[in-house]
Protein backbone atom coordinates (compact mmCIF):
# COMPACT_ATOMS: atom_id res chain seq x y z
CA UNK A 1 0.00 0.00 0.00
CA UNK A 2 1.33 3.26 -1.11
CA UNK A 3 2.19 5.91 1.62
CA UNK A 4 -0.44 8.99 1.33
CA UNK A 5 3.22 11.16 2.10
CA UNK A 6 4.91 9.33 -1.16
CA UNK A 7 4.72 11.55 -4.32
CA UNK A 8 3.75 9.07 -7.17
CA UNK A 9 4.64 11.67 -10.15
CA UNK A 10 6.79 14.14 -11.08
CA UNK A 11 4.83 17.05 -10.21
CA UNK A 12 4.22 15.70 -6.57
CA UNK A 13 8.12 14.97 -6.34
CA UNK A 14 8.96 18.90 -7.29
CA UNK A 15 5.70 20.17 -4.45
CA UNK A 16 7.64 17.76 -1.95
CA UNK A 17 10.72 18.90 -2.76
CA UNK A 18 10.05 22.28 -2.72
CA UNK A 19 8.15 22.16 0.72
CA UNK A 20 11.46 20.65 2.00
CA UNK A 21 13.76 23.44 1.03
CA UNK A 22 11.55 26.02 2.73
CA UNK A 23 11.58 24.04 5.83
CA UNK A 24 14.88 23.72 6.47
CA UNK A 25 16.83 26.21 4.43
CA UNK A 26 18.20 24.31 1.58
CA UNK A 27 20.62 26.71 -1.15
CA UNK A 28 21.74 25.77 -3.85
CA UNK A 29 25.07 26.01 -2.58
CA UNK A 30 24.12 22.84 -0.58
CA UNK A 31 23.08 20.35 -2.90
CA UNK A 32 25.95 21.57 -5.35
CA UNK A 33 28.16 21.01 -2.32
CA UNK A 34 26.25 17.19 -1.66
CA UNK A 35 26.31 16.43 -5.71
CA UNK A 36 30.38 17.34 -5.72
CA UNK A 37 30.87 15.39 -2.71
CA UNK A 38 29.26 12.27 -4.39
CA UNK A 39 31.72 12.76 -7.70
CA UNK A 40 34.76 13.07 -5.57
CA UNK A 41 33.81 9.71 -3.52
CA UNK A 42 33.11 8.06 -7.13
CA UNK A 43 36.07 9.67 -8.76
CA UNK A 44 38.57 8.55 -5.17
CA UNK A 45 36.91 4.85 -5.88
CA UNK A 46 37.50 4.81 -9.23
CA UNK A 47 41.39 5.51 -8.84
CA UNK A 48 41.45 3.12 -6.16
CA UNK A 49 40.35 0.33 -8.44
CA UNK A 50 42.86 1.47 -10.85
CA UNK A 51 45.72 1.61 -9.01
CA UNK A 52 44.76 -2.29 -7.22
CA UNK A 53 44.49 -3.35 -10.74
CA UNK A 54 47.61 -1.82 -12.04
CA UNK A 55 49.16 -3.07 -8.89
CA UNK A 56 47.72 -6.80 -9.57
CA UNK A 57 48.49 -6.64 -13.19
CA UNK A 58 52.40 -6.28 -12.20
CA UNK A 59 52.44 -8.53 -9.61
CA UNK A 60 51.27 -11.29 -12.04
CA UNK A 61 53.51 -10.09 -14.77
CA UNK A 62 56.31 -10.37 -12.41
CA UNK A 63 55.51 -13.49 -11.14
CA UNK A 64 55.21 -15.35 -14.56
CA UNK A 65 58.77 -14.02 -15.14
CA UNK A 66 60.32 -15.44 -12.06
CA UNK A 67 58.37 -18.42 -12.65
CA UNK A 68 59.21 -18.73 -16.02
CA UNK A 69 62.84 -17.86 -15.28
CA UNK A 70 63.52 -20.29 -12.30
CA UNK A 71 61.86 -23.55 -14.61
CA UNK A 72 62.69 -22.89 -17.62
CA UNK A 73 65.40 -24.72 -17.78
CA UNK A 74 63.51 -27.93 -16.58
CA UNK A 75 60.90 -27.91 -19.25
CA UNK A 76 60.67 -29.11 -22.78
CA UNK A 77 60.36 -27.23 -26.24
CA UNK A 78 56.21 -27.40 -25.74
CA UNK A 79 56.20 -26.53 -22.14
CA UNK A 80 58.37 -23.19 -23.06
CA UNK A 81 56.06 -21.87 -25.57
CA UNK A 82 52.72 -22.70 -23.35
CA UNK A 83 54.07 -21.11 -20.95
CA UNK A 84 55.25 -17.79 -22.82
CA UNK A 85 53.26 -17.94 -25.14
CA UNK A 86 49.70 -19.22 -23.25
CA UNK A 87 50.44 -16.60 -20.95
CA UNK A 88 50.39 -14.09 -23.17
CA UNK A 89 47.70 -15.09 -24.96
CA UNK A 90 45.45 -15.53 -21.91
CA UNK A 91 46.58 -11.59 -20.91
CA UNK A 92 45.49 -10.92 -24.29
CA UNK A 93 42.02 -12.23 -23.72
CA UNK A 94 41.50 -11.07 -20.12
CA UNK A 95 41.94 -7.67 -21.25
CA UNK A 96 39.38 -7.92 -23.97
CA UNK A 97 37.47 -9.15 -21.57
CA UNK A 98 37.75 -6.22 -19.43
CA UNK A 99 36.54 -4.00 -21.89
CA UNK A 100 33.14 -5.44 -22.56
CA UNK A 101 32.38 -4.07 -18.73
CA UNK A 102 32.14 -0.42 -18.36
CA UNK A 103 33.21 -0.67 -14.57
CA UNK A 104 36.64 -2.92 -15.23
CA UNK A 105 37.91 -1.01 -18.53
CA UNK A 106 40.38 0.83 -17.01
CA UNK A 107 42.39 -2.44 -15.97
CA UNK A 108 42.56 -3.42 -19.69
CA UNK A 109 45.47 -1.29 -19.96
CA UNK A 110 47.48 -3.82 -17.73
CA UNK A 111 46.40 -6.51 -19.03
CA UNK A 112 47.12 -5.48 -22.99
CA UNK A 113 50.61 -4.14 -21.61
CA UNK A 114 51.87 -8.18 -20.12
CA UNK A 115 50.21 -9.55 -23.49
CA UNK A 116 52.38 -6.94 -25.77
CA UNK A 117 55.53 -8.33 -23.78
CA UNK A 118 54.79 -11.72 -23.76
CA UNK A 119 53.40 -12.51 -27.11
CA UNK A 120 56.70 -11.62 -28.94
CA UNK A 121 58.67 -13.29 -26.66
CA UNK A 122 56.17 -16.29 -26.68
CA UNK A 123 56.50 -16.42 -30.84
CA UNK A 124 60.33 -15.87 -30.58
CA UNK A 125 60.43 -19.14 -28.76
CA UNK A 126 58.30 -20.97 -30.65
CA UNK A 127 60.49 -19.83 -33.80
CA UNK A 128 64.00 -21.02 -32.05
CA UNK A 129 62.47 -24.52 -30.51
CA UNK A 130 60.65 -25.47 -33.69
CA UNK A 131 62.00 -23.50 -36.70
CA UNK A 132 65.61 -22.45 -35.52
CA UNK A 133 67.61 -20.90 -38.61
CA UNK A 134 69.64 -17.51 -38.14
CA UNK A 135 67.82 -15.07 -40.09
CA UNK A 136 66.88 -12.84 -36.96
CA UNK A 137 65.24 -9.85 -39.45
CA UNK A 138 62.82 -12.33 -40.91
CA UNK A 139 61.94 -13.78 -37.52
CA UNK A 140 61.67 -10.07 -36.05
CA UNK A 141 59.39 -9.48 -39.69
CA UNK A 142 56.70 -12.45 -38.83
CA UNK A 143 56.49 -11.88 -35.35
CA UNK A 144 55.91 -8.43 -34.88
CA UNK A 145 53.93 -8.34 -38.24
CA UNK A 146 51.33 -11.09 -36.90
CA UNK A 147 51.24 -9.23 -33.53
CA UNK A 148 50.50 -5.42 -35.46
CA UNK A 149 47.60 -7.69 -37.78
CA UNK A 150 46.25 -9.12 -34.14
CA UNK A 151 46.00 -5.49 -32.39
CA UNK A 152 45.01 -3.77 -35.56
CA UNK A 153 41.76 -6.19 -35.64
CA UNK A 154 41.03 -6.04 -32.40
CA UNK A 155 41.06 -2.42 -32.72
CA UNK A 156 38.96 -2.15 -35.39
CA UNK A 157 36.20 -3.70 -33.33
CA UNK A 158 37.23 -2.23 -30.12
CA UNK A 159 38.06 1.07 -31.07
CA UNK A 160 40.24 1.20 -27.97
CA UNK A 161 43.41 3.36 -27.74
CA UNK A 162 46.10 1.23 -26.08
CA UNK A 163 45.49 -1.23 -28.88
CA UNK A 164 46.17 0.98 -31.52
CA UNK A 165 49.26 2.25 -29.91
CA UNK A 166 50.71 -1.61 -29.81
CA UNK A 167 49.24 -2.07 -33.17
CA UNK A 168 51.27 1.06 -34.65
CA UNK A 169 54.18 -0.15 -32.72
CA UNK A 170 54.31 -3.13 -34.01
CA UNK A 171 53.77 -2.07 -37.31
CA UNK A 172 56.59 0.20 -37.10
CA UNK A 173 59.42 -2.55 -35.78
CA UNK A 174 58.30 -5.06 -38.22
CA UNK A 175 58.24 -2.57 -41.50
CA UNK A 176 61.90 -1.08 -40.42
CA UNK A 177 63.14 -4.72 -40.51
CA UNK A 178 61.34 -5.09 -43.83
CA UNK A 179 63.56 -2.19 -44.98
CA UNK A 180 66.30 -3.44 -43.28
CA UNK A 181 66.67 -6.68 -44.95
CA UNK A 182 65.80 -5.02 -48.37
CA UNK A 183 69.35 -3.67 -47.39
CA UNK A 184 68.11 0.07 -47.95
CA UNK A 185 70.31 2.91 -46.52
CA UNK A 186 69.61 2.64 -42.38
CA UNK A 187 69.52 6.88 -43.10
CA UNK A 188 67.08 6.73 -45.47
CA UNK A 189 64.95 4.07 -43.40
CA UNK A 190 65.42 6.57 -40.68
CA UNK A 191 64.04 9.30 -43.07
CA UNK A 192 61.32 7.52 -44.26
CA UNK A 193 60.19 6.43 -40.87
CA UNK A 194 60.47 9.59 -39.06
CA UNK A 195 58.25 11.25 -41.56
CA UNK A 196 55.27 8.20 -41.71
CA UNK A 197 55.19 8.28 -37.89
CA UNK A 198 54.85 12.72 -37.93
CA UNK A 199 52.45 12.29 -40.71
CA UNK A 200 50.20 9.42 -38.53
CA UNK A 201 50.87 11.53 -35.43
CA UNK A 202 49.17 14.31 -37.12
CA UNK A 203 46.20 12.99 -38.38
CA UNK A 204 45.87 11.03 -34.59
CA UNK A 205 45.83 14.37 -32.97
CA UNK A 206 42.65 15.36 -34.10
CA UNK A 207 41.08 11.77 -33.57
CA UNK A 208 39.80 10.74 -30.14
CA UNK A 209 43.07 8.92 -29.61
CA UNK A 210 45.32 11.77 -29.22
CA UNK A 211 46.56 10.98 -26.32
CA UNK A 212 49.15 8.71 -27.09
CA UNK A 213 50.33 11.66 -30.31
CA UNK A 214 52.81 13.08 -28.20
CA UNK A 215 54.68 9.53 -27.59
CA UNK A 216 54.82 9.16 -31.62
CA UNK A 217 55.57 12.92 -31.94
CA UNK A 218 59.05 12.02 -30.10
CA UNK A 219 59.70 9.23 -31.62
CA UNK A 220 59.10 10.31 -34.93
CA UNK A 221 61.18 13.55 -34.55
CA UNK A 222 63.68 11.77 -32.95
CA UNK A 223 64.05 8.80 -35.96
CA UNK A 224 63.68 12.09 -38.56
CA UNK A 225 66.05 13.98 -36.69
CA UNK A 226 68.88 11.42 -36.14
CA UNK A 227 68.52 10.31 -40.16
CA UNK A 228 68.73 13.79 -41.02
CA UNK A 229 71.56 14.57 -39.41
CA UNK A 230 73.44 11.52 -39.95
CA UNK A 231 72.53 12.42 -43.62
CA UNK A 232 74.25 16.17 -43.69
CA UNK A 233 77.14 14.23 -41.93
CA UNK A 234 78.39 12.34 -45.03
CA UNK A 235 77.82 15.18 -47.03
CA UNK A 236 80.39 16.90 -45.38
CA UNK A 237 78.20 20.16 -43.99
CA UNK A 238 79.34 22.26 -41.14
CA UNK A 239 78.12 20.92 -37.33
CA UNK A 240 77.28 24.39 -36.65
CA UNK A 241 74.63 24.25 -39.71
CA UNK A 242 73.37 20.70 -38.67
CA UNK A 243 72.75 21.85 -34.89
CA UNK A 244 71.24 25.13 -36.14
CA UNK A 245 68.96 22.46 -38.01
CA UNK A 246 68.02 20.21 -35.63
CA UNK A 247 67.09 22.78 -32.97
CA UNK A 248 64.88 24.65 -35.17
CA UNK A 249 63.34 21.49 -35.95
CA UNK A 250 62.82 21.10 -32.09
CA UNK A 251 61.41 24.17 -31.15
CA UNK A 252 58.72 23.81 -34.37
CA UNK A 253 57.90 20.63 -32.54
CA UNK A 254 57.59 22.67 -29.14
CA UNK A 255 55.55 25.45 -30.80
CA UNK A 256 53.62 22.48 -32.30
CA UNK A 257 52.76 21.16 -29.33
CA UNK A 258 51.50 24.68 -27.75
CA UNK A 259 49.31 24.73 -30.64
CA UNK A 260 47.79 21.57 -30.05
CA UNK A 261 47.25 22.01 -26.48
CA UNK A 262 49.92 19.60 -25.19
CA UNK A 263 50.98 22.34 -22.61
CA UNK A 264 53.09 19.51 -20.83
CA UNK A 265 55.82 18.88 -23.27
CA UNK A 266 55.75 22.22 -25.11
CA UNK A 267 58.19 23.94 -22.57
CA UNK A 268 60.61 21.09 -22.83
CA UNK A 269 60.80 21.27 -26.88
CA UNK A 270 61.10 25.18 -26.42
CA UNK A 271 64.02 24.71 -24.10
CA UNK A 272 65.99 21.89 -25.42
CA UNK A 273 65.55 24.07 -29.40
CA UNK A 274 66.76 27.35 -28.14
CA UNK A 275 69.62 26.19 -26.53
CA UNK A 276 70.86 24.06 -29.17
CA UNK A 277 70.19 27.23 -31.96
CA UNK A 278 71.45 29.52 -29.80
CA UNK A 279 74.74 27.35 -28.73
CA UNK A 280 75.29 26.14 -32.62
CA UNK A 281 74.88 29.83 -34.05
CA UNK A 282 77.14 31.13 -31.28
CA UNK A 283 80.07 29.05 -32.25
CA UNK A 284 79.23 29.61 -36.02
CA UNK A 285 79.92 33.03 -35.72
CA UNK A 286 82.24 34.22 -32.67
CA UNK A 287 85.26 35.85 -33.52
CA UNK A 288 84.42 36.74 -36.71
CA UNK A 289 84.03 40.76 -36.81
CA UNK A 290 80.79 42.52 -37.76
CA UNK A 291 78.93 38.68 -38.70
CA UNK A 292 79.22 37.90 -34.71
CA UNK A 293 76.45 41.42 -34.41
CA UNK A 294 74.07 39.00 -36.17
CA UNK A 295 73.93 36.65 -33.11
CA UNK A 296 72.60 39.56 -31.42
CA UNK A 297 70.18 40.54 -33.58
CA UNK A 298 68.66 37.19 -33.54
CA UNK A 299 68.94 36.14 -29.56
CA UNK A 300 66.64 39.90 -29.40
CA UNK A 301 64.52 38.57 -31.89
CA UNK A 302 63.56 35.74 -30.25
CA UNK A 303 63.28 37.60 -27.01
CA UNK A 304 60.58 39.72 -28.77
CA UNK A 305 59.04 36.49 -30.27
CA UNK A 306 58.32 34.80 -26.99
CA UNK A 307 56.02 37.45 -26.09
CA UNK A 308 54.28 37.04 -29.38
CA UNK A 309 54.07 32.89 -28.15
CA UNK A 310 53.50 33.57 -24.52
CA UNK A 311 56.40 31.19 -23.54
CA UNK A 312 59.02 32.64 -20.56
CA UNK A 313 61.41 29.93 -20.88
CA UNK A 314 62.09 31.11 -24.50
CA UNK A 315 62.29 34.78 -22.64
CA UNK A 316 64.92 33.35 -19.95
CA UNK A 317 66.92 31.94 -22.48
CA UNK A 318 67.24 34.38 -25.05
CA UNK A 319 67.52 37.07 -22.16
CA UNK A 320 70.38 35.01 -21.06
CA UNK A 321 71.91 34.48 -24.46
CA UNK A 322 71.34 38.39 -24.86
CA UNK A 323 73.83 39.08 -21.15
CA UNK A 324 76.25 36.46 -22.62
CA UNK A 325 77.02 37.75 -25.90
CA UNK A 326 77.22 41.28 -24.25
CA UNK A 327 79.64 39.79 -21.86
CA UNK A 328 81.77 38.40 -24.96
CA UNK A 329 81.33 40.96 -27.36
CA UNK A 330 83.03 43.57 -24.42
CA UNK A 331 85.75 41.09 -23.75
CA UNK A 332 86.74 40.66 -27.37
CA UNK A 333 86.43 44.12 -28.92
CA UNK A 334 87.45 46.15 -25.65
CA UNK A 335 89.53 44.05 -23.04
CA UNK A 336 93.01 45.54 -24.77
CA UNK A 337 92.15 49.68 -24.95
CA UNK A 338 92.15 52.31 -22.19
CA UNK A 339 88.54 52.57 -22.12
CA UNK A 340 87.67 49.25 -20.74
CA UNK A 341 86.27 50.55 -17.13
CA UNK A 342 84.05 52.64 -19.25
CA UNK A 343 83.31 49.49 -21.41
CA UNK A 344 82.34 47.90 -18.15
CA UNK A 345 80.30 50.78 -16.74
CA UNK A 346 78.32 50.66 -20.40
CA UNK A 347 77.61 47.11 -20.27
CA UNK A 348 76.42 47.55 -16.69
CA UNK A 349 74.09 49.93 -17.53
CA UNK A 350 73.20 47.13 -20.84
CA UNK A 351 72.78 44.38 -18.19
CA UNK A 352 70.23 46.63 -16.14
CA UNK A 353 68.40 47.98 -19.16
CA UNK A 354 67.83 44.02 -20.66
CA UNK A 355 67.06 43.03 -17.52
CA UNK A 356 64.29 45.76 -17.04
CA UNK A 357 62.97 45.17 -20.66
CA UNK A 358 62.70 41.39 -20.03
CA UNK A 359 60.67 42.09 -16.67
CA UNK A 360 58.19 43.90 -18.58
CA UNK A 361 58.46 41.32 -21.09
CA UNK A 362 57.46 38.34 -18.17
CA UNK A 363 54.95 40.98 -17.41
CA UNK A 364 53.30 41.39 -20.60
CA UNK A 365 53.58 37.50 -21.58
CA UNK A 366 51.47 36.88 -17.65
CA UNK A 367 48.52 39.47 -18.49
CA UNK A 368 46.12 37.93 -20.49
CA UNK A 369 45.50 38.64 -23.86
């Protein structure tokens, strides 16, 4: 029997409701306050079940290896690849498995992570109980080809993130042996590489799996950068001219990454760029009258451009690179001649006038815009 004091529709509900709020005082305030208070307690148990899982998920992984390690030598050819193999495999399933239930998808991640390093290791034995042979690149080929066709399907129907990174990973050792064994150039593999992996990094970012772009970003700057390099090496250009490259490269990837909202990694890129272009056009130029004024010009520049970017550890730097060069264009043009305390007194006053222009620099790049 329903209570007379029950509302038993919607408009009953909201009379109740609002009866109880003029009783006892209710805000808004407060039931913002009790409906935040339920989302941190969900949002506290939810990375508590993550972190138990993640914690589970390694103490399994580590026990299979210390099993595996501390038998191995007592089993036979069959037993090995069960066990390295079948335990990948079965990590592979349990983490599909954890993805059909909304309230265990988080711990797929773990699960997909033992499976990636088991399942090549698992294939690798198979290959040397059963196949043997010394070709290692054809070996490193199959396997890691099979394994990028096995994530790539899953993904496909899963549409989940961690497998496509494996997948692409995959991918990517198994076609640089390809190349490898074709005996092309290990630069131009490099080249090549680098480029596919910016050019797939780009189109990820604006795909709901952009969280993994600014792994690939690295990586594929990194493979570019070394090939390129290496490349201007045997051609016999100047290391000043190849650093000045490759940092420039570096802080595009920075300014890249400010653009795309990876805030994180976009200070790093700035950093790591400006010091390299700075250092490498430094030592292109000292001691060479008039050209060494150009060094200047540019380490200003830049000073001027990291207001346009709002980024102060381009400011720091190029305000530093700014002191420096004053420091060594006094000592080089004016350490011999009579006026050298005045020299000093003048780049004093230099010192406190970049130092005041870069403070209302900092300032301008904190206001908003």
């Amino acid at each position: 029997m329903t209570n007379p004091s029950t509302p038993t529709n919607k408009q009953q509900a909201l009379q109740s409701i609002g009866s109880m709020i003029e009783e006892f005082g209710i805000t808004i305030n407060d039931i913002k306050a009790l409906q935040k208070q339920g989302k941190d307690s969900t949002k506290e148990a939810g990375w508590l079940n993550k972190i138990l899982g993640y914690l589970g998920a390694t103490f399994i992984f580590g026990g299979l290896c210390l099993l595996i390690a501390m038998i191995w030598g007592d089993l036979g050819s069959a037993a090995r690849v069960l066990l390295s193999y079948g335990s990948g495999l079965c990590a592979f399933v349990s983490g599909y498995v954890f993805t059909k239930d909304d309230r265990y998808k988080n711990l797929s991640f773990p699960f997909y992570l033992i499976s990636a390093l088991l399942l090549p290791f698992g294939m690798f034995v198979f290959l040397h109980e059963y196949v043997g042979g010394n070709d290692s690149q054809l070996a490193v080929i199959i396997v890691f080809g099979i394994l990028a066709l096995q994530f790539t399907a899953l993904f496909f129907k899963e549409r989940g993130t961690v497998l496509l990174f494996f997948a692409y990973l995959f991918f990517y050792i198994s076609i640089g042996a390809f190349l490898d064994k074709m005996h092309i150039p290990r630069d131009l593999i490099g080249f090549i590489m680098g480029v596919s992996i910016i050019t797939f990094s780009l189109y990820l970012d604006k795909t709901p799996h952009r969280i993994i772009c600014p792994f690939w970003y690295v990586i594929g700057f990194c493979t570019y950068l070394a090939a390129v390099s290496n490349m201007m090496f045997d051609l016999n250009i100047h290391g000043e001219i190849i650093g000045i490259t490759i940092s420039l490269t570096v802080m595009l990837l920075g300014w890249h990454f400010k653009k795309t909202d990876h805030n994180v990694l976009a200070p790093t890129f700035y950093i790591i760029g400006s010091i390299g272009f700075l250092y490498s056009l430094f030592d292109l130029v000292k001691n060479t009258p008039f050209l060494d004024l150009s060094f200047l010009a540019v380490a200003v520049s830049m000073m001027i451009m990291s207001v346009q970017i709002k980024n102060r550890a381009l400011l720091i730097i190029s305000t530093i690179a700014v002191i420096g060069f004053l420091g060594y264009f006094t000592d080089e043009y004016f350490a011999d001649v009579t006026g050298w305390p005045i020299a000093l007194i003048i780049f004093g006053f230099f010192l406190i006038s970049v130092s005041h222009y870069a403070l209302k620099l900092g300032r301008r790049i904190s206001s908003p815009s």
